[in-house]
C-alpha atoms as a PDB file:
ATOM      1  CA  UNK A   1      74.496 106.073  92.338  1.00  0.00           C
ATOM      2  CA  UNK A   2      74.052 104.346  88.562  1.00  0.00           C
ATOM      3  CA  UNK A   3      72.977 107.461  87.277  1.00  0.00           C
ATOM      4  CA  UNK A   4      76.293 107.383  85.141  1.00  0.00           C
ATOM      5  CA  UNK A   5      77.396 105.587  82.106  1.00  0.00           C
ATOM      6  CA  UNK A   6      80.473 104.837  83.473  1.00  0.00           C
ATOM      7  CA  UNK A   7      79.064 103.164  86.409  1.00  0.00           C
ATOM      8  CA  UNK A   8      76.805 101.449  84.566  1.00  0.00           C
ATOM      9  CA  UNK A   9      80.042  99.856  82.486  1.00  0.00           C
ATOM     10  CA  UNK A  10      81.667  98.891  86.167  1.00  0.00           C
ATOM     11  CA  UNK A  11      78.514  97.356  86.995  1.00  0.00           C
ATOM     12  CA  UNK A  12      78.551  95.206  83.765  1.00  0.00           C
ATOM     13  CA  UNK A  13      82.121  93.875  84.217  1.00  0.00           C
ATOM     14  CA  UNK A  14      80.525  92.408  87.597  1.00  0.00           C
ATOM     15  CA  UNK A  15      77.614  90.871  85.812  1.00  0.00           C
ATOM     16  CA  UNK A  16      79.074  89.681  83.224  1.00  0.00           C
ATOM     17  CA  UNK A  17      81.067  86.969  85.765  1.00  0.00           C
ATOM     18  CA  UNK A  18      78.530  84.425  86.049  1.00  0.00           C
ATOM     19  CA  UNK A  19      78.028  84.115  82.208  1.00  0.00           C
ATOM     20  CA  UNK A  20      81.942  83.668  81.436  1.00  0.00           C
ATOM     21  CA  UNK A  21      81.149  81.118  84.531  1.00  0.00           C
ATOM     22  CA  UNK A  22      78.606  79.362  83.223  1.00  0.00           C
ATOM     23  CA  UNK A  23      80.701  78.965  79.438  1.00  0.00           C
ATOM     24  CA  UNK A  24      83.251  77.566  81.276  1.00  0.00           C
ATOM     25  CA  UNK A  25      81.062  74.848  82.027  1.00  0.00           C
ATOM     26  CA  UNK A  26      80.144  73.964  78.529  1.00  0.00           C
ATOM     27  CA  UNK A  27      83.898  72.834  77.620  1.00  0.00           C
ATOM     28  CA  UNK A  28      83.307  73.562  74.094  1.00  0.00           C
ATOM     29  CA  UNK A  29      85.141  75.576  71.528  1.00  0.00           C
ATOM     30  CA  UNK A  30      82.423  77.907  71.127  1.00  0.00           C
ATOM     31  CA  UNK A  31      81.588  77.953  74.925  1.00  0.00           C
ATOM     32  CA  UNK A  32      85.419  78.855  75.374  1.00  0.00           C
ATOM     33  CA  UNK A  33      85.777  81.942  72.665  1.00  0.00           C
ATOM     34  CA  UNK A  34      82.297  82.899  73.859  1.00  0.00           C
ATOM     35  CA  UNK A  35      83.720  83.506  77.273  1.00  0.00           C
ATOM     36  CA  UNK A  36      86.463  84.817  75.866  1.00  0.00           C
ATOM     37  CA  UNK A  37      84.246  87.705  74.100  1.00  0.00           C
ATOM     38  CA  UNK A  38      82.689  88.662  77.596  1.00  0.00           C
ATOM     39  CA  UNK A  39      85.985  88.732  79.436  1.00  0.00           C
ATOM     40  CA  UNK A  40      87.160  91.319  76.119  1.00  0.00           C
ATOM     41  CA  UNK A  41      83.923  93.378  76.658  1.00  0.00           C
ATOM     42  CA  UNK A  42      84.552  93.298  80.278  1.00  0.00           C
ATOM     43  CA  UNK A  43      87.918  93.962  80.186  1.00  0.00           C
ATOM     44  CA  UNK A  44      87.186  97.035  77.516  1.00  0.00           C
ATOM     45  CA  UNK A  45      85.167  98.311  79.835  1.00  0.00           C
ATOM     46  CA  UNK A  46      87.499  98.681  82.616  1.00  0.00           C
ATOM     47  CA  UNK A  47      89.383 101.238  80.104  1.00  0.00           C
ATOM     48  CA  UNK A  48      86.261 103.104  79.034  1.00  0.00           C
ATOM     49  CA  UNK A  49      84.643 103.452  82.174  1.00  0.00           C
ATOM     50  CA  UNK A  50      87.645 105.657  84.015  1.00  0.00           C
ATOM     51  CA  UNK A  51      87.968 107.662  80.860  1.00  0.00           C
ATOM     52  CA  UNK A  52      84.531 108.484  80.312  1.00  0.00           C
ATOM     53  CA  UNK A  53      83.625 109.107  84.117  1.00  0.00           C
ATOM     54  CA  UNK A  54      86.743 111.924  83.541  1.00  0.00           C
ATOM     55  CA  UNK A  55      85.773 113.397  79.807  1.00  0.00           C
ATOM     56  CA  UNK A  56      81.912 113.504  81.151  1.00  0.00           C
ATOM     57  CA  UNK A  57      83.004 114.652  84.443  1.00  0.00           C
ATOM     58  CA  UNK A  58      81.080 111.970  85.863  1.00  0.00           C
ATOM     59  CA  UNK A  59      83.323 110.620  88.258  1.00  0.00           C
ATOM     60  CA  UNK A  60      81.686 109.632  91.657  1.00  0.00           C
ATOM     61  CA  UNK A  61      82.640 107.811  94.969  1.00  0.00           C
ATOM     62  CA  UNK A  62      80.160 105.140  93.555  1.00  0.00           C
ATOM     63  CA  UNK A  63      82.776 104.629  90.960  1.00  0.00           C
ATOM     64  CA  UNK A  64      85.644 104.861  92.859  1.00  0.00           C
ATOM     65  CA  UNK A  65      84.845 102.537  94.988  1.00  0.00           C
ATOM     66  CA  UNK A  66      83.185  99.449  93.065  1.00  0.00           C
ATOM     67  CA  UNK A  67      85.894 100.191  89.887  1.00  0.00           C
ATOM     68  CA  UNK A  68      88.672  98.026  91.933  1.00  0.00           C
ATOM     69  CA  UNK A  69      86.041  95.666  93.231  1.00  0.00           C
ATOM     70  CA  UNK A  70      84.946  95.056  89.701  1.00  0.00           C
ATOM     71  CA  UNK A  71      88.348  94.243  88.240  1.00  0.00           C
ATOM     72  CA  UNK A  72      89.304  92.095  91.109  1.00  0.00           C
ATOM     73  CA  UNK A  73      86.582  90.148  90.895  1.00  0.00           C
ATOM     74  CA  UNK A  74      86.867  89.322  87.278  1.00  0.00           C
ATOM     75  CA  UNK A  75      90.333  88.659  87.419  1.00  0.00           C
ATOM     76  CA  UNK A  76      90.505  86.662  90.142  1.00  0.00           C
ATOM     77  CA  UNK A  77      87.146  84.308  89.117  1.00  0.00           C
ATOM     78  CA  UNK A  78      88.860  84.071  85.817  1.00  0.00           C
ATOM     79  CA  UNK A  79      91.855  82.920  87.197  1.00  0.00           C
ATOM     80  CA  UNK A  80      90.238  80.343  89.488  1.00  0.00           C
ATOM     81  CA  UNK A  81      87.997  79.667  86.221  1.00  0.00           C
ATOM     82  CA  UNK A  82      91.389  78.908  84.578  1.00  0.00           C
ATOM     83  CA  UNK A  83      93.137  77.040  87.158  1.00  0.00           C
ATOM     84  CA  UNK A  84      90.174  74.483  87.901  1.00  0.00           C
ATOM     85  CA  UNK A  85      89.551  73.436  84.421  1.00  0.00           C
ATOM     86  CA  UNK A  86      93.027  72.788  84.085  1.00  0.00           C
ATOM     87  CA  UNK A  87      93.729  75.583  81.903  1.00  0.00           C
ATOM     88  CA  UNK A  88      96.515  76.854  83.724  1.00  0.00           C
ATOM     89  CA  UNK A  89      98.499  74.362  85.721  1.00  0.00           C
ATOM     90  CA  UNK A  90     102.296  73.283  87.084  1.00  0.00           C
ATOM     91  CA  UNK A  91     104.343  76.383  86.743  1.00  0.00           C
ATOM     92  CA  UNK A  92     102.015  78.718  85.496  1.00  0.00           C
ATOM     93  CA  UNK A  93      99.677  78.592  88.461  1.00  0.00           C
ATOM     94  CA  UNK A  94     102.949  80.520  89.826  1.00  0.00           C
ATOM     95  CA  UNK A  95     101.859  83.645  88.235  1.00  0.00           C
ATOM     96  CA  UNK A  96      98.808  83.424  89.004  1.00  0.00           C
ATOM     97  CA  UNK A  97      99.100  83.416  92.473  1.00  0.00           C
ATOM     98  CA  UNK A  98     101.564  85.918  92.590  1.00  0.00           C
ATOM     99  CA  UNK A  99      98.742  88.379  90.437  1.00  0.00           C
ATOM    100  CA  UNK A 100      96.096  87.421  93.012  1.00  0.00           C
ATOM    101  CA  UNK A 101      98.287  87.792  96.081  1.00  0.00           C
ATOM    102  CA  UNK A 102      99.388  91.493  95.088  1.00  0.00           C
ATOM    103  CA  UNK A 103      95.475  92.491  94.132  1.00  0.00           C
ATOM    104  CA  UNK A 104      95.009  91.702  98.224  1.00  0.00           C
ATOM    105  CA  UNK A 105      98.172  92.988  99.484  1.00  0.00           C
ATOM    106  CA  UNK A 106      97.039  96.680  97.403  1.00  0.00           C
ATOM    107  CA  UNK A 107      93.633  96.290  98.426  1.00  0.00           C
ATOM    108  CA  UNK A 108      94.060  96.170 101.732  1.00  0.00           C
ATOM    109  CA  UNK A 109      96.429  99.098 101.548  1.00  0.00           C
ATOM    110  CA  UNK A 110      94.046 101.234  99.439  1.00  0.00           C
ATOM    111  CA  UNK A 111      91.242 100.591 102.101  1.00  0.00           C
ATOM    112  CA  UNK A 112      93.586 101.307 105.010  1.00  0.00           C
ATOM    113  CA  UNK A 113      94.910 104.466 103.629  1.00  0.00           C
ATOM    114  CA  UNK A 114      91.308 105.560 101.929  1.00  0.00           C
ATOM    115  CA  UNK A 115      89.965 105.460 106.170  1.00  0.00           C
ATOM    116  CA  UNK A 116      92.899 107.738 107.218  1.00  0.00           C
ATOM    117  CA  UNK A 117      92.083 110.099 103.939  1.00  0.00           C
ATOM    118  CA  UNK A 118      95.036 108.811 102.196  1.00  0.00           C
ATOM    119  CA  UNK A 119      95.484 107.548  98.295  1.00  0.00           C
ATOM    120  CA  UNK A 120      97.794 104.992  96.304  1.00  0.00           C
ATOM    121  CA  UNK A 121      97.647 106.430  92.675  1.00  0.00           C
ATOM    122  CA  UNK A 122      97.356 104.111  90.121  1.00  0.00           C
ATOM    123  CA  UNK A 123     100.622 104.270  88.246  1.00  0.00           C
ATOM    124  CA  UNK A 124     101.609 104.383  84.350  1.00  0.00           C
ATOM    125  CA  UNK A 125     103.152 100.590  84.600  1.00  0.00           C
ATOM    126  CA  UNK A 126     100.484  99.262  86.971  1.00  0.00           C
ATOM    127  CA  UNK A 127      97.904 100.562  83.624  1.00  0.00           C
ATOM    128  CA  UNK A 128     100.170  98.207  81.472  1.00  0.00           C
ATOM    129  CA  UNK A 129     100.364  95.547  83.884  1.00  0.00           C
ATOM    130  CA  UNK A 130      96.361  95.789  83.350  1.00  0.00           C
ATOM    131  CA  UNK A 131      96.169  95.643  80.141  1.00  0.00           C
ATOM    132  CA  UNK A 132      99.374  92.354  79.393  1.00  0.00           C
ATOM    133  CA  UNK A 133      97.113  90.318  82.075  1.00  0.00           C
ATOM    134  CA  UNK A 134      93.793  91.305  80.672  1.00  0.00           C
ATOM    135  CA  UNK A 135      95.556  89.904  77.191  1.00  0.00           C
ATOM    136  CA  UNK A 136      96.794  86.795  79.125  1.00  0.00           C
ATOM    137  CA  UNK A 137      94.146  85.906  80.372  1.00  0.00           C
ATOM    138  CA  UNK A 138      91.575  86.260  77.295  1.00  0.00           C
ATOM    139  CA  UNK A 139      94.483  84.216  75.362  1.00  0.00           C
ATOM    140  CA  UNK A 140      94.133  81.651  78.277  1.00  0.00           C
ATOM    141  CA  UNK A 141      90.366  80.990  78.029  1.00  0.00           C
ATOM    142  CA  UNK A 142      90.654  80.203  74.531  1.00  0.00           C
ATOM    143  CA  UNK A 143      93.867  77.979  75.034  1.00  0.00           C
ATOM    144  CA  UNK A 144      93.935  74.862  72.821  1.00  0.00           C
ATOM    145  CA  UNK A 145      90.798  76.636  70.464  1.00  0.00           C
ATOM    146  CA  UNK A 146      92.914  79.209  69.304  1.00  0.00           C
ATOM    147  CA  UNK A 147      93.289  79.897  65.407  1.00  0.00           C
ATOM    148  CA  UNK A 148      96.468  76.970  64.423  1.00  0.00           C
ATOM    149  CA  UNK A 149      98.712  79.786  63.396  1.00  0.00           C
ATOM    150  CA  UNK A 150      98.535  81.514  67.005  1.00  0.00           C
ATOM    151  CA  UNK A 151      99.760  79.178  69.542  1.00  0.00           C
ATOM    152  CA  UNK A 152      97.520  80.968  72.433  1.00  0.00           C
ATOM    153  CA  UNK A 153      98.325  78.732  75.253  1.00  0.00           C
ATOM    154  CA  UNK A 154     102.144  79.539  74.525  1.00  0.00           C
ATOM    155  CA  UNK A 155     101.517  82.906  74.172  1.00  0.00           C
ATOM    156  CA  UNK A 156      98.840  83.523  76.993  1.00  0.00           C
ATOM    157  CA  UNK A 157     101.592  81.588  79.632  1.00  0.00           C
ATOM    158  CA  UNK A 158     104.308  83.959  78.787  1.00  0.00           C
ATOM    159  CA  UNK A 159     102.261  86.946  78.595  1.00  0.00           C
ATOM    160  CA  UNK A 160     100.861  86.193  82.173  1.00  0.00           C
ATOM    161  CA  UNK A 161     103.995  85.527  83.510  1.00  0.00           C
ATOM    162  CA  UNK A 162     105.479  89.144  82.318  1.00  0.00           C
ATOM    163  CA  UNK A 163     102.358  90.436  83.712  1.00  0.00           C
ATOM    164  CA  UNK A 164     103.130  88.841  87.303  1.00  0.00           C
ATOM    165  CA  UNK A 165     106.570  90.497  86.865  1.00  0.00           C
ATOM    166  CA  UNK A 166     104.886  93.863  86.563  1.00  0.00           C
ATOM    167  CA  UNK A 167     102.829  92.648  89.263  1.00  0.00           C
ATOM    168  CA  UNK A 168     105.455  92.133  91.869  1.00  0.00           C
ATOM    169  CA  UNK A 169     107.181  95.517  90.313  1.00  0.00           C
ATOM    170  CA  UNK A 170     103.423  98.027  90.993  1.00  0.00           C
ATOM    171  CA  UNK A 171     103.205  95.745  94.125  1.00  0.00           C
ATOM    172  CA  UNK A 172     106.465  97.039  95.514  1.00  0.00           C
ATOM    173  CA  UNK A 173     106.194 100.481  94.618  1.00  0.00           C
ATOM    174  CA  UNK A 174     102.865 100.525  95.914  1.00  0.00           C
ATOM    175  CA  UNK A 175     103.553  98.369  99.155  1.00  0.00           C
ATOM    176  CA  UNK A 176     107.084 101.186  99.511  1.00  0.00           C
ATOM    177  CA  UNK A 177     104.819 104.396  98.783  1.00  0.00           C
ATOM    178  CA  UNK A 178     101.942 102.948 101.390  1.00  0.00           C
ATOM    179  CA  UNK A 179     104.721 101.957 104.203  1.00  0.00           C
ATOM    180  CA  UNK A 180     106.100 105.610 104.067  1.00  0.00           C
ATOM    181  CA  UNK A 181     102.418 107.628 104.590  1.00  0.00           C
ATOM    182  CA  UNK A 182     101.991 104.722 106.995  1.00  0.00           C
ATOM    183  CA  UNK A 183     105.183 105.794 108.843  1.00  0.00           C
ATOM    184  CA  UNK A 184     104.454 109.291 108.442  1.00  0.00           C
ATOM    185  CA  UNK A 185     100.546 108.545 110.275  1.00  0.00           C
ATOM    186  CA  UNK A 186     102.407 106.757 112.856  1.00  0.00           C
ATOM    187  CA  UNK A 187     105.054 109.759 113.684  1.00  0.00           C
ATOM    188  CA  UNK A 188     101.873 112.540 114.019  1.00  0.00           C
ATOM    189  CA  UNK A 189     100.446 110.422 116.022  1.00  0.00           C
ATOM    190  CA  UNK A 190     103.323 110.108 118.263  1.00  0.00           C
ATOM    191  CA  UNK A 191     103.746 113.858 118.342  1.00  0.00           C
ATOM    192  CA  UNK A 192     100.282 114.518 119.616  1.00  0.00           C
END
């Protein structure tokens, strides 16, 4: 089961949660850009792990199926993380919701279609829609601590709210591409 590397790095973005939790909780600089430095690590290893379980040909349903768990988790706790310190708030707990709501709505599909022996491929944009929130939201944690040149609150906002965008967009496609194998369950079932 963690007899891989890269499930070993899936693993770690899940353990890594309560940590970035617990910096939260200091409300200092350094307590933010530490927290910052595990959600990076984390968030590196949500690259690294997919790759490496491919190049090793270590790929496993272990993997497969705690890789999405992983990343929702650290997203969404993140995002809650964010939104009850006040980090993200008015307008910008829009996006927000918008990114959590799609990671359920795909979920869900993903599990339905995974018990009928169908799959929802994970698509070129929804890999850069990854990546823009990952960058959001590590720009987010640090907020007001940022170097003075960088304005990371500014930026962080606006890069989360392109990254909802992408959301909605790799929601729909998925949502349209899960509706059809749906329909097309439904219809051999009707012929039998």
């Amino acid at each position: 089961m963690l007899k891989s590397v890269p499930n070993m790095l899936t693993l770690g973005r899940i353990i890594v949660i309560p940590g970035i939790v617990a910096l939260f909780y200091l409300q200092t600089p350094l307590g933010q850009w530490l927290a910052c430095g595990l959600f990076a690590i984390a968030a590196l290893t949500d690259f690294l792990d997919g790759y490496l379980a491919r190049a090793w040909s270590q790929q496993s349903a272990f993997g497969k199926f705690l890789d999405p768990i992983a990343d929702k988790l650290l997203v969404s706790a993140t995002l809650l993380l964010l939104t009850g310190f006040g980090q993200i708030s008015g307008a910008t707990l829009l996006p927000a919701v918008v990114i959590l709501c799609r990671e359920i709505v795909v979920s869900g599909l993903r599990e339905f279609l995974a018990g009928v022996n169908n799959k929802v491929p994970v698509s070129t944009l929804a890999k850069c829609k990854t990546a823009l929130q990952m960058l959001a939201i590590g720009l987010l944690i640090i907020g007001p601590y940022g170097p003075y040149a960088l304005p990371t609150q500014f930026v962080g906002e606006w890069c989360l709210w392109i990254a909802a965008t992408l959301t909605m967009i790799t929601g729909y496609d998925y949502l349209r591409l899960g509706i059809r194998q749906i329909d097309e369950i439904d219809k051999n079932n009707e012929s039998l």
